[in-house]
Structure formats: structure tokens, C-alpha cells
PDB file of N, CA and C in Angstrom:
ATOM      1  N   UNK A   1     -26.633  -8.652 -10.874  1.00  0.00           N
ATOM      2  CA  UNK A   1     -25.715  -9.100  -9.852  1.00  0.00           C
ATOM      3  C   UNK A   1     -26.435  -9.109  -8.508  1.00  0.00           C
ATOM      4  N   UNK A   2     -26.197  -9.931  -7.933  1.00  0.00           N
ATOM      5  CA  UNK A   2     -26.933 -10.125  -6.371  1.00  0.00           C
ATOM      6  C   UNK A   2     -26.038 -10.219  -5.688  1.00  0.00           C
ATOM      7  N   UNK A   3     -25.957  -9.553  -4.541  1.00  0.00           N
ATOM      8  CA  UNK A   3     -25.166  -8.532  -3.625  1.00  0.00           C
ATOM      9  C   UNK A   3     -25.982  -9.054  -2.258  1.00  0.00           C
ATOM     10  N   UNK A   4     -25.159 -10.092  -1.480  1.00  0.00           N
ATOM     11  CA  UNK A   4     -25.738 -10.477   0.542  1.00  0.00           C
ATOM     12  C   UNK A   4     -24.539  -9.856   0.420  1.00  0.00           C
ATOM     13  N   UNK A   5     -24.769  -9.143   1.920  1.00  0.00           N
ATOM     14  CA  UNK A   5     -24.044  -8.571   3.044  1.00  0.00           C
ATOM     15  C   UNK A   5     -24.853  -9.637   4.305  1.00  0.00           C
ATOM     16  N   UNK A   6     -24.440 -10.106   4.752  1.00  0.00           N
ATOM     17  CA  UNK A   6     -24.484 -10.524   6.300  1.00  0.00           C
ATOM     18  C   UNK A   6     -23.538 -10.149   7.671  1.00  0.00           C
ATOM     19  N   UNK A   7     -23.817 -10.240   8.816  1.00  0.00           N
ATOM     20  CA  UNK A   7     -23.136 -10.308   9.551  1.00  0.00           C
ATOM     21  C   UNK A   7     -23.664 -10.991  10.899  1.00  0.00           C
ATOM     22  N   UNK A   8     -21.989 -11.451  11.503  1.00  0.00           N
ATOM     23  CA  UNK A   8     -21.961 -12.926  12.270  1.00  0.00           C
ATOM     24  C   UNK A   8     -21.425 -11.883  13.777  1.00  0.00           C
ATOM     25  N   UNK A   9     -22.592 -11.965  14.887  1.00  0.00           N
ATOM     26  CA  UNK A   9     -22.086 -10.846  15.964  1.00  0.00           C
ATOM     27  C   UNK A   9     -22.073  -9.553  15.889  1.00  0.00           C
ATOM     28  N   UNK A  10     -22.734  -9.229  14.956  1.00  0.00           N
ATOM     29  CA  UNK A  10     -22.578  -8.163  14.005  1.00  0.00           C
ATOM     30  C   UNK A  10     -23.916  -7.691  13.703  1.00  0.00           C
ATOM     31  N   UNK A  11     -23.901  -6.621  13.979  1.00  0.00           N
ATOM     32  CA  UNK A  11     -25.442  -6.106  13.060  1.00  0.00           C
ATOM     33  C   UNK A  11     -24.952  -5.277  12.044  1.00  0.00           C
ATOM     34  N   UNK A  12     -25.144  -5.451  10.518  1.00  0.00           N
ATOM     35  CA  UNK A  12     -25.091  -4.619   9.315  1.00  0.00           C
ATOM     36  C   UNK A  12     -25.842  -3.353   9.413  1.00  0.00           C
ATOM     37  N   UNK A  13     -25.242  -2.738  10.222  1.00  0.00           N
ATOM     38  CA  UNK A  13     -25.936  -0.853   9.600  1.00  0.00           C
ATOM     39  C   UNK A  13     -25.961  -0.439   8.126  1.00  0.00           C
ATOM     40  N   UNK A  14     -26.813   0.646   7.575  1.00  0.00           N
ATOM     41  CA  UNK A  14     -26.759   1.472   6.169  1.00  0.00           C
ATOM     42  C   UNK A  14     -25.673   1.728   6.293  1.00  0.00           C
ATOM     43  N   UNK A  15     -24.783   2.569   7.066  1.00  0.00           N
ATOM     44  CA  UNK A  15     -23.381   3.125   6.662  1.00  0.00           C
ATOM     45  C   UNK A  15     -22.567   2.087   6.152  1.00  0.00           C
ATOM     46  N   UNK A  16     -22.494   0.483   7.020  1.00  0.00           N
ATOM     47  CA  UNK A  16     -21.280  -0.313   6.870  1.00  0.00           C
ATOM     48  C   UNK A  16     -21.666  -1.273   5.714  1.00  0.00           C
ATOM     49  N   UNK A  17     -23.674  -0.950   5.136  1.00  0.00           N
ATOM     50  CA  UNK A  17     -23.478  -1.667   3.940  1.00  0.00           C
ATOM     51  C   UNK A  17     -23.496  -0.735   2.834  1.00  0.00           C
ATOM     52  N   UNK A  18     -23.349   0.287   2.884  1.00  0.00           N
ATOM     53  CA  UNK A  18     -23.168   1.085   2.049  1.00  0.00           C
ATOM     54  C   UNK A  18     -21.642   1.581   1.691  1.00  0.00           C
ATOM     55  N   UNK A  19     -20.939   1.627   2.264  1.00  0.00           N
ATOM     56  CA  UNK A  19     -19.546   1.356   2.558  1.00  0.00           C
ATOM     57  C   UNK A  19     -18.956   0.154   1.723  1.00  0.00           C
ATOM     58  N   UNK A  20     -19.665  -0.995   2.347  1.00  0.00           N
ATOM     59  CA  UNK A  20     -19.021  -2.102   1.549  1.00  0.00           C
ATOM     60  C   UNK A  20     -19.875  -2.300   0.160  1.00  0.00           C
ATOM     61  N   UNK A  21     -20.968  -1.719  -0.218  1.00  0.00           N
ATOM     62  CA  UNK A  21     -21.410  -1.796  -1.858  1.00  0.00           C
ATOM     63  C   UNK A  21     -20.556  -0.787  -2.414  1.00  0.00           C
ATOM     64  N   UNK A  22     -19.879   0.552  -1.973  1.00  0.00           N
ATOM     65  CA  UNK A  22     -19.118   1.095  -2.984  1.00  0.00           C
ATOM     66  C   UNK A  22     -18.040   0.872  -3.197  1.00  0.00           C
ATOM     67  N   UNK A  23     -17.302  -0.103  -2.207  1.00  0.00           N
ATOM     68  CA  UNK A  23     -16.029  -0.726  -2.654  1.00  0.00           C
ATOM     69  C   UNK A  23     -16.041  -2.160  -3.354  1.00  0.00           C
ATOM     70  N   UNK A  24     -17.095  -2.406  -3.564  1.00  0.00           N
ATOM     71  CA  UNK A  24     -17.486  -3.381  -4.104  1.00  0.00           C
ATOM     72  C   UNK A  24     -17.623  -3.214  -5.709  1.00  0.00           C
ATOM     73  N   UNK A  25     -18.203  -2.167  -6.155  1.00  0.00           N
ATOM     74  CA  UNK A  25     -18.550  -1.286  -6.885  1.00  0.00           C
ATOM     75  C   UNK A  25     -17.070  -1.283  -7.925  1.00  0.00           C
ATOM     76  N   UNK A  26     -15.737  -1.167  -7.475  1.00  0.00           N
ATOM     77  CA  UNK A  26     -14.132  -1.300  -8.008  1.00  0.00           C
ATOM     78  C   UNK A  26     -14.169  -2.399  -8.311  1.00  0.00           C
ATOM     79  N   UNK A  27     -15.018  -3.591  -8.080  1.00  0.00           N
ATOM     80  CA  UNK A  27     -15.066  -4.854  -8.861  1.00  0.00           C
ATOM     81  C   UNK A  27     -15.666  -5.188  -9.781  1.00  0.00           C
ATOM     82  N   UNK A  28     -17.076  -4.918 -10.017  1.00  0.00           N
ATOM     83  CA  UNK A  28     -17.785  -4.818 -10.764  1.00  0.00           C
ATOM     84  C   UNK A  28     -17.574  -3.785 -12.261  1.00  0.00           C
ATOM     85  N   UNK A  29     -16.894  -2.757 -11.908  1.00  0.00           N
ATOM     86  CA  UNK A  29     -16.419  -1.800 -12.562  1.00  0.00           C
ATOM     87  C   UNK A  29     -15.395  -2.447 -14.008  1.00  0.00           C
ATOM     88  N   UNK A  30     -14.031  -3.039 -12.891  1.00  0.00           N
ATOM     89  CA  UNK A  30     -13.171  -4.112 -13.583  1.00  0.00           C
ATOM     90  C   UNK A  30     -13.649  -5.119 -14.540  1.00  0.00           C
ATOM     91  N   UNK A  31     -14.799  -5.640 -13.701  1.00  0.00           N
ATOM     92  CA  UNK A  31     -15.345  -7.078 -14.686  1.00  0.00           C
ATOM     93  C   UNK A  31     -16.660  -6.915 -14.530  1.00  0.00           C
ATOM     94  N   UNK A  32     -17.294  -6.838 -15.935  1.00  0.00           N
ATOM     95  CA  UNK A  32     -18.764  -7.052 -15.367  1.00  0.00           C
ATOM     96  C   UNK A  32     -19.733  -7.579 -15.651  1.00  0.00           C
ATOM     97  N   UNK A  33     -18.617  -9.247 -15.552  1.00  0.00           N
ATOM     98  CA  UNK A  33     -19.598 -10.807 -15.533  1.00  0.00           C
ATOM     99  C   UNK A  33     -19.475 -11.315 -14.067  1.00  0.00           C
ATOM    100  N   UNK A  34     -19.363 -10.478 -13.447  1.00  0.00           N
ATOM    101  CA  UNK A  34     -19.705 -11.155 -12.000  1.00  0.00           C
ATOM    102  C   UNK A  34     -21.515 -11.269 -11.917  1.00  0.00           C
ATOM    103  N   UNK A  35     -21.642 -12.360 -11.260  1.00  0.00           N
ATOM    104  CA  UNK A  35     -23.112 -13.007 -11.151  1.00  0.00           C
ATOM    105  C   UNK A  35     -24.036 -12.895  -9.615  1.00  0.00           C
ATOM    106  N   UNK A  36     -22.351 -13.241  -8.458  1.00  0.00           N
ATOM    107  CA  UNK A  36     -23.095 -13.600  -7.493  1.00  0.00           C
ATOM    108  C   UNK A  36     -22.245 -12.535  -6.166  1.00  0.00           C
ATOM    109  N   UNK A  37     -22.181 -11.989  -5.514  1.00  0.00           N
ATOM    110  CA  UNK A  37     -21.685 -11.663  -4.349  1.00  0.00           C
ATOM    111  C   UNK A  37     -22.096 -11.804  -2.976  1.00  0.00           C
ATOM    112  N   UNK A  38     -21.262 -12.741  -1.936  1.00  0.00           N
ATOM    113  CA  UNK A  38     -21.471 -12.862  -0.317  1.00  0.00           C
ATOM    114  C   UNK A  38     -20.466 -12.483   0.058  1.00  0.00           C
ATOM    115  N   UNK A  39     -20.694 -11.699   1.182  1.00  0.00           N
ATOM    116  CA  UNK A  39     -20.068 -10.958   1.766  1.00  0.00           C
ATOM    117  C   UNK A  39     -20.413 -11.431   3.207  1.00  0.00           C
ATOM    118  N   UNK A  40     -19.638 -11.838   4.373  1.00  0.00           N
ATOM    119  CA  UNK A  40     -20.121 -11.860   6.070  1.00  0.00           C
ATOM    120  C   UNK A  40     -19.025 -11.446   6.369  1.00  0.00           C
ATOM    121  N   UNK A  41     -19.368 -10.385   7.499  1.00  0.00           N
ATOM    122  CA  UNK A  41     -18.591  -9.750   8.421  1.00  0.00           C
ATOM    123  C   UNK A  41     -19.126 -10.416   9.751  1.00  0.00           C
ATOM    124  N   UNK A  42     -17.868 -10.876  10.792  1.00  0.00           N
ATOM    125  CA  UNK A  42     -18.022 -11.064  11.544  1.00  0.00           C
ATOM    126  C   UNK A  42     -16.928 -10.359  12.711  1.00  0.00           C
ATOM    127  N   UNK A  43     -17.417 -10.360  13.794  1.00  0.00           N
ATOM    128  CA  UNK A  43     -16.839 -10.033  15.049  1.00  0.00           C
ATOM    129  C   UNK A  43     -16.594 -11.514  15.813  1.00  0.00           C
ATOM    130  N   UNK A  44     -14.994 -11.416  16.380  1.00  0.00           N
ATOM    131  CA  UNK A  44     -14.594 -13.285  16.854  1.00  0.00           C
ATOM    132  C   UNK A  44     -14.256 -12.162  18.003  1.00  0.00           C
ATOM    133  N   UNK A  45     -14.607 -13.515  18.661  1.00  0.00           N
ATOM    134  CA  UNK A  45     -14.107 -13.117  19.982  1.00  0.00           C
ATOM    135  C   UNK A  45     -12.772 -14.040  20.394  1.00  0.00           C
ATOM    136  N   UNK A  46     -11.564 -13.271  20.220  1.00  0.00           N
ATOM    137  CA  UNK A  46     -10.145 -13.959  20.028  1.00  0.00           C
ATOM    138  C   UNK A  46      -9.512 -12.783  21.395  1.00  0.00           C
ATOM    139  N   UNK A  47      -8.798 -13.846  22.005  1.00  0.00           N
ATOM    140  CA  UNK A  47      -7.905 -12.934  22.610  1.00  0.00           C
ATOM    141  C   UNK A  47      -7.076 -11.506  22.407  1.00  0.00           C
ATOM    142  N   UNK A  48      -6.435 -12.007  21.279  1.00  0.00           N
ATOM    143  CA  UNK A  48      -5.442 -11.118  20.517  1.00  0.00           C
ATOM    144  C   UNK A  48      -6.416 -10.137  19.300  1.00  0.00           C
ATOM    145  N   UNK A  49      -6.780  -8.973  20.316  1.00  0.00           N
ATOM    146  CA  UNK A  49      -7.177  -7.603  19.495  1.00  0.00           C
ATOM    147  C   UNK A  49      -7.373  -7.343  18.109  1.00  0.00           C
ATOM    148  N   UNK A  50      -6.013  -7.430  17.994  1.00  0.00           N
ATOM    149  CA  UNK A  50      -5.847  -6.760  16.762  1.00  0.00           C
ATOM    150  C   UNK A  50      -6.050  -7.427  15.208  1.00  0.00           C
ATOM    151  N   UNK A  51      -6.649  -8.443  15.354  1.00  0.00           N
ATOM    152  CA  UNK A  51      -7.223  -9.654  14.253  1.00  0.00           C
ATOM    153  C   UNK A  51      -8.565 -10.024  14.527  1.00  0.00           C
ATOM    154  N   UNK A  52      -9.327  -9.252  15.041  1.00  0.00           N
ATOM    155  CA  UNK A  52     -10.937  -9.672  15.945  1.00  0.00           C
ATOM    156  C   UNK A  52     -11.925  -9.307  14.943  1.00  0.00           C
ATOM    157  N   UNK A  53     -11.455  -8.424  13.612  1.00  0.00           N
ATOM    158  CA  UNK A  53     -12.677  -7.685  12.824  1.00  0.00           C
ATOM    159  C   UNK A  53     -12.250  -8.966  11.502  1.00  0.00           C
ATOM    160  N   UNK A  54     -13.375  -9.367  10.992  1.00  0.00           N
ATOM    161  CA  UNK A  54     -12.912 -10.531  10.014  1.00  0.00           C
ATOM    162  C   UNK A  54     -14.143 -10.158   8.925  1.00  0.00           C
ATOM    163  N   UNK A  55     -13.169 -10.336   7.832  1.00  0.00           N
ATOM    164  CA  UNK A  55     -14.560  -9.675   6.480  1.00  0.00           C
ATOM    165  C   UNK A  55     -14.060 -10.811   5.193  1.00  0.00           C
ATOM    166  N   UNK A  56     -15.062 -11.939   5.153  1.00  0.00           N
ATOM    167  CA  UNK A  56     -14.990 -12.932   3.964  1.00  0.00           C
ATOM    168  C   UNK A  56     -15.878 -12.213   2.885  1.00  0.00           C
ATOM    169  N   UNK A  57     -15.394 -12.933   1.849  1.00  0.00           N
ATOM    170  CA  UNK A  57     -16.230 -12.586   0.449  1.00  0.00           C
ATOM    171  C   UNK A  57     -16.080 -13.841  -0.116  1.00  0.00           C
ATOM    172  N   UNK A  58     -17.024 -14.190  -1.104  1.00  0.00           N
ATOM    173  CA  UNK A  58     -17.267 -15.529  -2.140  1.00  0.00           C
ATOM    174  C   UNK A  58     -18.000 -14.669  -3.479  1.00  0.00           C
ATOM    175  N   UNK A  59     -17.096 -14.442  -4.597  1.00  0.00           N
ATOM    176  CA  UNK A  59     -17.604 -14.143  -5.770  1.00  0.00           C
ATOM    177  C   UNK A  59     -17.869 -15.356  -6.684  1.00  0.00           C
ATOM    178  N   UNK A  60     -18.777 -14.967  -7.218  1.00  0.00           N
ATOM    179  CA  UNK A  60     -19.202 -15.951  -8.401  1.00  0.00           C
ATOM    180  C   UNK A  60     -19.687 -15.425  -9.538  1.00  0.00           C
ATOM    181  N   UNK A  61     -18.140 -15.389 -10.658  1.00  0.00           N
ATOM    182  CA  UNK A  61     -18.605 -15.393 -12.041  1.00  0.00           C
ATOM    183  C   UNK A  61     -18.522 -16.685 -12.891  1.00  0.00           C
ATOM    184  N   UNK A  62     -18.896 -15.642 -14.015  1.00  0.00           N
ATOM    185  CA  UNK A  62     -18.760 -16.216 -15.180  1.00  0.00           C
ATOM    186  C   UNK A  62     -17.658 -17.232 -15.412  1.00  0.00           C
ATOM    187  N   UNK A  63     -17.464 -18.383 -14.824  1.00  0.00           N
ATOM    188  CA  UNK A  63     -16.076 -19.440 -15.758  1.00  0.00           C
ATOM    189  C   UNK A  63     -15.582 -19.411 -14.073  1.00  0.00           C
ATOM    190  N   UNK A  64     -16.320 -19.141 -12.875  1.00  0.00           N
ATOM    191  CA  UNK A  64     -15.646 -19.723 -11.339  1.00  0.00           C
ATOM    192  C   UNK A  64     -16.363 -18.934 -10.125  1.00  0.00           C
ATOM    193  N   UNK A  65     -15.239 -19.663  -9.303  1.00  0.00           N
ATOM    194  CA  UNK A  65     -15.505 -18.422  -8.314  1.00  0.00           C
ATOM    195  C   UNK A  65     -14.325 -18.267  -7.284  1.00  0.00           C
ATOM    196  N   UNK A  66     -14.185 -17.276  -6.533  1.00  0.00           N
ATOM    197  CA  UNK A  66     -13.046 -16.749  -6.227  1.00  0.00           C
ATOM    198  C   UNK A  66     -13.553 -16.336  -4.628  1.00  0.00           C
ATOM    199  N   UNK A  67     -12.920 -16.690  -3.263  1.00  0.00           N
ATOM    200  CA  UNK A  67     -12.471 -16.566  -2.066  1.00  0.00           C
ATOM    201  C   UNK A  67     -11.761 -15.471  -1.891  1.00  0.00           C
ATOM    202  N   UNK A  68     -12.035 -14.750  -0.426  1.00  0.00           N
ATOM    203  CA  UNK A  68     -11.181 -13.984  -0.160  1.00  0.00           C
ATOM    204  C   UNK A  68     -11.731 -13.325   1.422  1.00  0.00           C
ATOM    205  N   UNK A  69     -10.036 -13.526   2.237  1.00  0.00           N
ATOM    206  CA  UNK A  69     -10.609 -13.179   3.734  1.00  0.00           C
ATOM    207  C   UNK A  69      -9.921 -12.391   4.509  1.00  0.00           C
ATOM    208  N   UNK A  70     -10.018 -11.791   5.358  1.00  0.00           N
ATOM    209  CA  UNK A  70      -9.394 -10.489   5.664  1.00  0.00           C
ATOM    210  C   UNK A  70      -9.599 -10.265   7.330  1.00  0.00           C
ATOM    211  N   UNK A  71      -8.582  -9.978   7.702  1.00  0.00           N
ATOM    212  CA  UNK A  71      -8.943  -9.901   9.582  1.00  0.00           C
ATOM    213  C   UNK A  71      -7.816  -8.823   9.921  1.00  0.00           C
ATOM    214  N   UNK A  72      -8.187  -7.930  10.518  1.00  0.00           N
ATOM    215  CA  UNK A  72      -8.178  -6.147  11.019  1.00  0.00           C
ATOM    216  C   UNK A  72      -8.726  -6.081  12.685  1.00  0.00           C
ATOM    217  N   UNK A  73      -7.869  -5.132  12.958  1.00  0.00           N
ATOM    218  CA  UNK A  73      -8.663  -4.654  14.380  1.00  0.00           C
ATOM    219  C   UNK A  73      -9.616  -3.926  13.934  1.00  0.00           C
ATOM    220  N   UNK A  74      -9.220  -2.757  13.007  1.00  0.00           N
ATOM    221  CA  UNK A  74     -10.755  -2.188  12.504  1.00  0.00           C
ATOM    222  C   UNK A  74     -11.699  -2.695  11.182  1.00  0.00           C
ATOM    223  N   UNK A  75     -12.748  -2.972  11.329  1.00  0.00           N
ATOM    224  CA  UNK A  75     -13.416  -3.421  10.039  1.00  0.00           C
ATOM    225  C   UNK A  75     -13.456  -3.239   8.518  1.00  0.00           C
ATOM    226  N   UNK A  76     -13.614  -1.651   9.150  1.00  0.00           N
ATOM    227  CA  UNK A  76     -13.199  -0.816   7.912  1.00  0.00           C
ATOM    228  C   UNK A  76     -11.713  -1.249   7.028  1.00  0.00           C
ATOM    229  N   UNK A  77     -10.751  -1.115   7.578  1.00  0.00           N
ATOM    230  CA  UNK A  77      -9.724  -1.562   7.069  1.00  0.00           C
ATOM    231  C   UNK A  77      -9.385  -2.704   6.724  1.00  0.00           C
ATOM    232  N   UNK A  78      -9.929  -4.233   7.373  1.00  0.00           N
ATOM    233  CA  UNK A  78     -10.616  -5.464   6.439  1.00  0.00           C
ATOM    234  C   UNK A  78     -11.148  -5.386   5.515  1.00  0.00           C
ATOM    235  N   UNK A  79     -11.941  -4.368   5.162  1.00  0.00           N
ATOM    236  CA  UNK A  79     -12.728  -4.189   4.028  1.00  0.00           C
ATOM    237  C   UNK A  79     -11.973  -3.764   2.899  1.00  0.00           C
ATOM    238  N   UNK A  80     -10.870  -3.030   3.192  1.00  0.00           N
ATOM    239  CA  UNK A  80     -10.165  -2.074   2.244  1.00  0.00           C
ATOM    240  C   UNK A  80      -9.303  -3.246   1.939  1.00  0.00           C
ATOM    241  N   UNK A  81      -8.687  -4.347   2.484  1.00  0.00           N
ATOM    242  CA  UNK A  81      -7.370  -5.191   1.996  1.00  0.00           C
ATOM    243  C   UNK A  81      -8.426  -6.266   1.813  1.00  0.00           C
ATOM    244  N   UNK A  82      -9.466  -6.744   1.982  1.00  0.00           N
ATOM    245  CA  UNK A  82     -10.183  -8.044   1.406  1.00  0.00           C
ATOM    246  C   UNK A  82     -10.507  -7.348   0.000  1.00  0.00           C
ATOM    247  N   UNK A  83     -10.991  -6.157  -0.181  1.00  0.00           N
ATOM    248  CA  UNK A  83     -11.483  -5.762  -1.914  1.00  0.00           C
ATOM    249  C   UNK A  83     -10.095  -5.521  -2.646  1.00  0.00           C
ATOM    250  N   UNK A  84      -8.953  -5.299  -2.073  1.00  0.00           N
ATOM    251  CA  UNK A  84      -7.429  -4.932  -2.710  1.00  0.00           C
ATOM    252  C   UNK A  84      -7.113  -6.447  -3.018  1.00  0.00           C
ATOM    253  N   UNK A  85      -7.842  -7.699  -2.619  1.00  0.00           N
ATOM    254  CA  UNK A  85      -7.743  -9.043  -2.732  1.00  0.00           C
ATOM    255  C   UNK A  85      -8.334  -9.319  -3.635  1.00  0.00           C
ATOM    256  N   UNK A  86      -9.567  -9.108  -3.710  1.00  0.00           N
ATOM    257  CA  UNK A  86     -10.726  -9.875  -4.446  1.00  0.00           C
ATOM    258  C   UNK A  86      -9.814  -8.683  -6.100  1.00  0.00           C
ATOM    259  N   UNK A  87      -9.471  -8.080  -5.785  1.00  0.00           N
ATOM    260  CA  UNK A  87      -9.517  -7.240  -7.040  1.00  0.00           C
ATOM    261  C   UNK A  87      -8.368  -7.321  -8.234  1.00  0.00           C
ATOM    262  N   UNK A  88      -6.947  -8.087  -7.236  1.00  0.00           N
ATOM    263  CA  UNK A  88      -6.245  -9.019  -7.837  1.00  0.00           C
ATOM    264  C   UNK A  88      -6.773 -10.156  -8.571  1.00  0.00           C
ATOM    265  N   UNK A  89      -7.331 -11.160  -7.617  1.00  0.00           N
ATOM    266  CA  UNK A  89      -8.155 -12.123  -8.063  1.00  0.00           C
ATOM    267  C   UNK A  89      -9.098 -11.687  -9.172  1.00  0.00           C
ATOM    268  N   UNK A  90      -9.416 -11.061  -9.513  1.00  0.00           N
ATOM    269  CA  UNK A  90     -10.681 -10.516 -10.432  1.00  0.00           C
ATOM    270  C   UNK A  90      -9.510 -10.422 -11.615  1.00  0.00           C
ATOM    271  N   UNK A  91      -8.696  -9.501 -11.174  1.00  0.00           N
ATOM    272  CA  UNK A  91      -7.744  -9.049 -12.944  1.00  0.00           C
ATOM    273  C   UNK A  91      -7.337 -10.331 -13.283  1.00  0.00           C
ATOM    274  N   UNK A  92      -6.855 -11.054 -12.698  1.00  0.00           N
ATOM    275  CA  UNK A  92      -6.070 -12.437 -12.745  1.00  0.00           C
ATOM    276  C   UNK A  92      -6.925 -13.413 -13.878  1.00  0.00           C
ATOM    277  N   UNK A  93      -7.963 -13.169 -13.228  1.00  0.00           N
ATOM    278  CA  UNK A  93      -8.986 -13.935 -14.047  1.00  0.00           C
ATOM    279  C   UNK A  93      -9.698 -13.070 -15.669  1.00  0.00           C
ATOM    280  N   UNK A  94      -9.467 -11.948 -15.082  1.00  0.00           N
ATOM    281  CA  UNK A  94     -10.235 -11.428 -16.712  1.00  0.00           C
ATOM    282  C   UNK A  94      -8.917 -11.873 -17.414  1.00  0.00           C
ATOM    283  N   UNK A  95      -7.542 -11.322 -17.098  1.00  0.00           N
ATOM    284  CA  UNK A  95      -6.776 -11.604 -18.002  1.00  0.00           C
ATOM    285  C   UNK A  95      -6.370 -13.072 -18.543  1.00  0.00           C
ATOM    286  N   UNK A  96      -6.941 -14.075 -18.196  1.00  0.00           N
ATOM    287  CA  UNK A  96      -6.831 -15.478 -18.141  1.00  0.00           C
ATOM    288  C   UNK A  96      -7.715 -15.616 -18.945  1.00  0.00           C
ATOM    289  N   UNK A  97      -8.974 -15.680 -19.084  1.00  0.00           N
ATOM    290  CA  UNK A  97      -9.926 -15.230 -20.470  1.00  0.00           C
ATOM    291  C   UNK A  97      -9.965 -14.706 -21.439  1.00  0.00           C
ATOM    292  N   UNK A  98      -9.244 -13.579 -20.950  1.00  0.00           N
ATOM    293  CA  UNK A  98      -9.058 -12.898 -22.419  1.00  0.00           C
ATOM    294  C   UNK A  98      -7.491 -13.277 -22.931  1.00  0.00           C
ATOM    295  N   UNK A  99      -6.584 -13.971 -22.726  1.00  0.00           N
ATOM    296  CA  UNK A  99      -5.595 -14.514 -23.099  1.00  0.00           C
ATOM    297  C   UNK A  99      -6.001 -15.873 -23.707  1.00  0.00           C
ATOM    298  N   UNK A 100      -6.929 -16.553 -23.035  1.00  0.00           N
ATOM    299  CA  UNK A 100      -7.009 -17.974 -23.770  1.00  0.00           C
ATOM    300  C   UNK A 100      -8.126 -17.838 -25.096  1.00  0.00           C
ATOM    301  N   UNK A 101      -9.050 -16.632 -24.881  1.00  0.00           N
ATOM    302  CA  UNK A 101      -9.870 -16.359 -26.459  1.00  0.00           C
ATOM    303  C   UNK A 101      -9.018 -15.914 -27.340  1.00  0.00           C
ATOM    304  N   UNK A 102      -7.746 -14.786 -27.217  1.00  0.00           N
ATOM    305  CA  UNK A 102      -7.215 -14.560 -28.547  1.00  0.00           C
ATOM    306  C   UNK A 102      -6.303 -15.466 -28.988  1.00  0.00           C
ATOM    307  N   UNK A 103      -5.642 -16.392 -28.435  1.00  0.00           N
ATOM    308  CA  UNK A 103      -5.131 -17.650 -29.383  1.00  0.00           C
ATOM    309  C   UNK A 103      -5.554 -17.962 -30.370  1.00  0.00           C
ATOM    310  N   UNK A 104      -4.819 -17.832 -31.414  1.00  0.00           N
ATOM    311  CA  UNK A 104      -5.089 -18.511 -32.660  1.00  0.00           C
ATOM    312  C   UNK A 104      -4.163 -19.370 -32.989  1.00  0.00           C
ATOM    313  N   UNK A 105      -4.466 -20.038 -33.964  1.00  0.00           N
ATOM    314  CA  UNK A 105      -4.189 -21.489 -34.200  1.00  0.00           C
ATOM    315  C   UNK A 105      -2.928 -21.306 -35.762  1.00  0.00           C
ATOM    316  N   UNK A 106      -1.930 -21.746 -35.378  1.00  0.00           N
ATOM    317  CA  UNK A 106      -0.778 -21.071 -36.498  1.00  0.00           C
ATOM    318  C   UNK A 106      -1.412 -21.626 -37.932  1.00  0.00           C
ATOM    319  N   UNK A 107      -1.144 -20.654 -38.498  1.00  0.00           N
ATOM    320  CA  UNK A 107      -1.412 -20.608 -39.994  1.00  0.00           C
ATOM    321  C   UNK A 107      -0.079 -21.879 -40.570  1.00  0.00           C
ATOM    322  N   UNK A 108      -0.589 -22.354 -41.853  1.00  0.00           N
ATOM    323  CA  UNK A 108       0.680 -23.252 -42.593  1.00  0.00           C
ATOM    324  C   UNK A 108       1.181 -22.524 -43.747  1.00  0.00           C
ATOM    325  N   UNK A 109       1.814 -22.856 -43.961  1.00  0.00           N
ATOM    326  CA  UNK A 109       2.716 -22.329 -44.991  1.00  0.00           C
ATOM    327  C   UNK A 109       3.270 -23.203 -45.967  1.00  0.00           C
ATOM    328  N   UNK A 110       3.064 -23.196 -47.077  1.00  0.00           N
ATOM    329  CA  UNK A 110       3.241 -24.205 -48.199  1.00  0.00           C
ATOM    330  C   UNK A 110       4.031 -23.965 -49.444  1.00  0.00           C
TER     331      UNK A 110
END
């Protein structure tokens, strides 16, 4: 799995990428045909405070890929409701796979 962290206005410290690989970590855990992970955190400069910390993700597995974006006054807490996102999105999809492989095809009866 290949794992970018970037950031836009932003410099990525060890703490805040280490932070975001272990919550990341609850995804991988769930499913683990994920292939690709981007992650950018950015800082906007918006009037209104309390939506200024913004944390996108773009996963890419096996059979797609899945969006997810998140804006917080604190970062940290973007981080916590963008992975409570991606992690819906993730079950959604294993269970969509594994529902369309066990179909079987009705037996006849004669």
C-alpha cells in the first residue's frame, strides 16, 4: 500500500503524519485490498474560522476508488470525521463484494 500525506499551506510534521498513518491504519485493518492512499491537508484562508482546517483523502482499491473531505477548525478533528467517512465508504464497499461473490445461481428442480 502506498501512503502520500501532503500538505497545501501546511507543513506535514512526524506527529501530524504519524497521527494520520494510525488512523489510517482502521482502514486498512477493515479491508486489506486497498492499493493506493492520498491524503492533503490544507490550511484555506476563509473568513469564517471555524471550517479553515480541510483534510481530503482519495483511496484506491481493488474494484474503485472512493473520495472523502472534511473541514474543522481543528485539524485533528478533520481527521477523525474524514476517516469515520472513508470508513463507511470502505464497509459499503467490502460488503458490496462480498454480497455480489456469494450469489448463486438457483438450482432446477425436475
Amino acid at each position: 500500500m502506498n501512503l502520500t500525506i501532503s500538505g497545501h499551506h501546511l507543513e506535514v510534521t512526524p506527529a501530524l503524519r504519524n497521527y494520520v498513518t494510525n488512523k489510517l491504519d482502521r482502514i486498512t485493518r477493515h479491508f486489506d485490498q486497498v492499493v493506493d492512499i492520498k491524503v492533503l491537508l490544507t490550511v484555506e484562508k476563509q473568513k469564517e474560522k471555524e471550517r479553515r482546517q480541510r483534510a481530503e483523502c482519495k483511496i484506491h482499491v481493488k474494484g474503485g476508488e472512493m473520495f472523502a473531505e472534511s473541514s474543522h477548525s481543528d485539524l485533528y478533528a478533520a481527521l477523525d470525521e474524514l476517516v469515520d467517512k472513508l470508513d463507511r465508504q470502505v464497509g459499503r464497499h467490502k460488503t458490496r463484494i462480498q454480497d455480489h461473490h456469494h450469489l448463486e445461481a438457483p438450482k432446477r428442480l425436475m
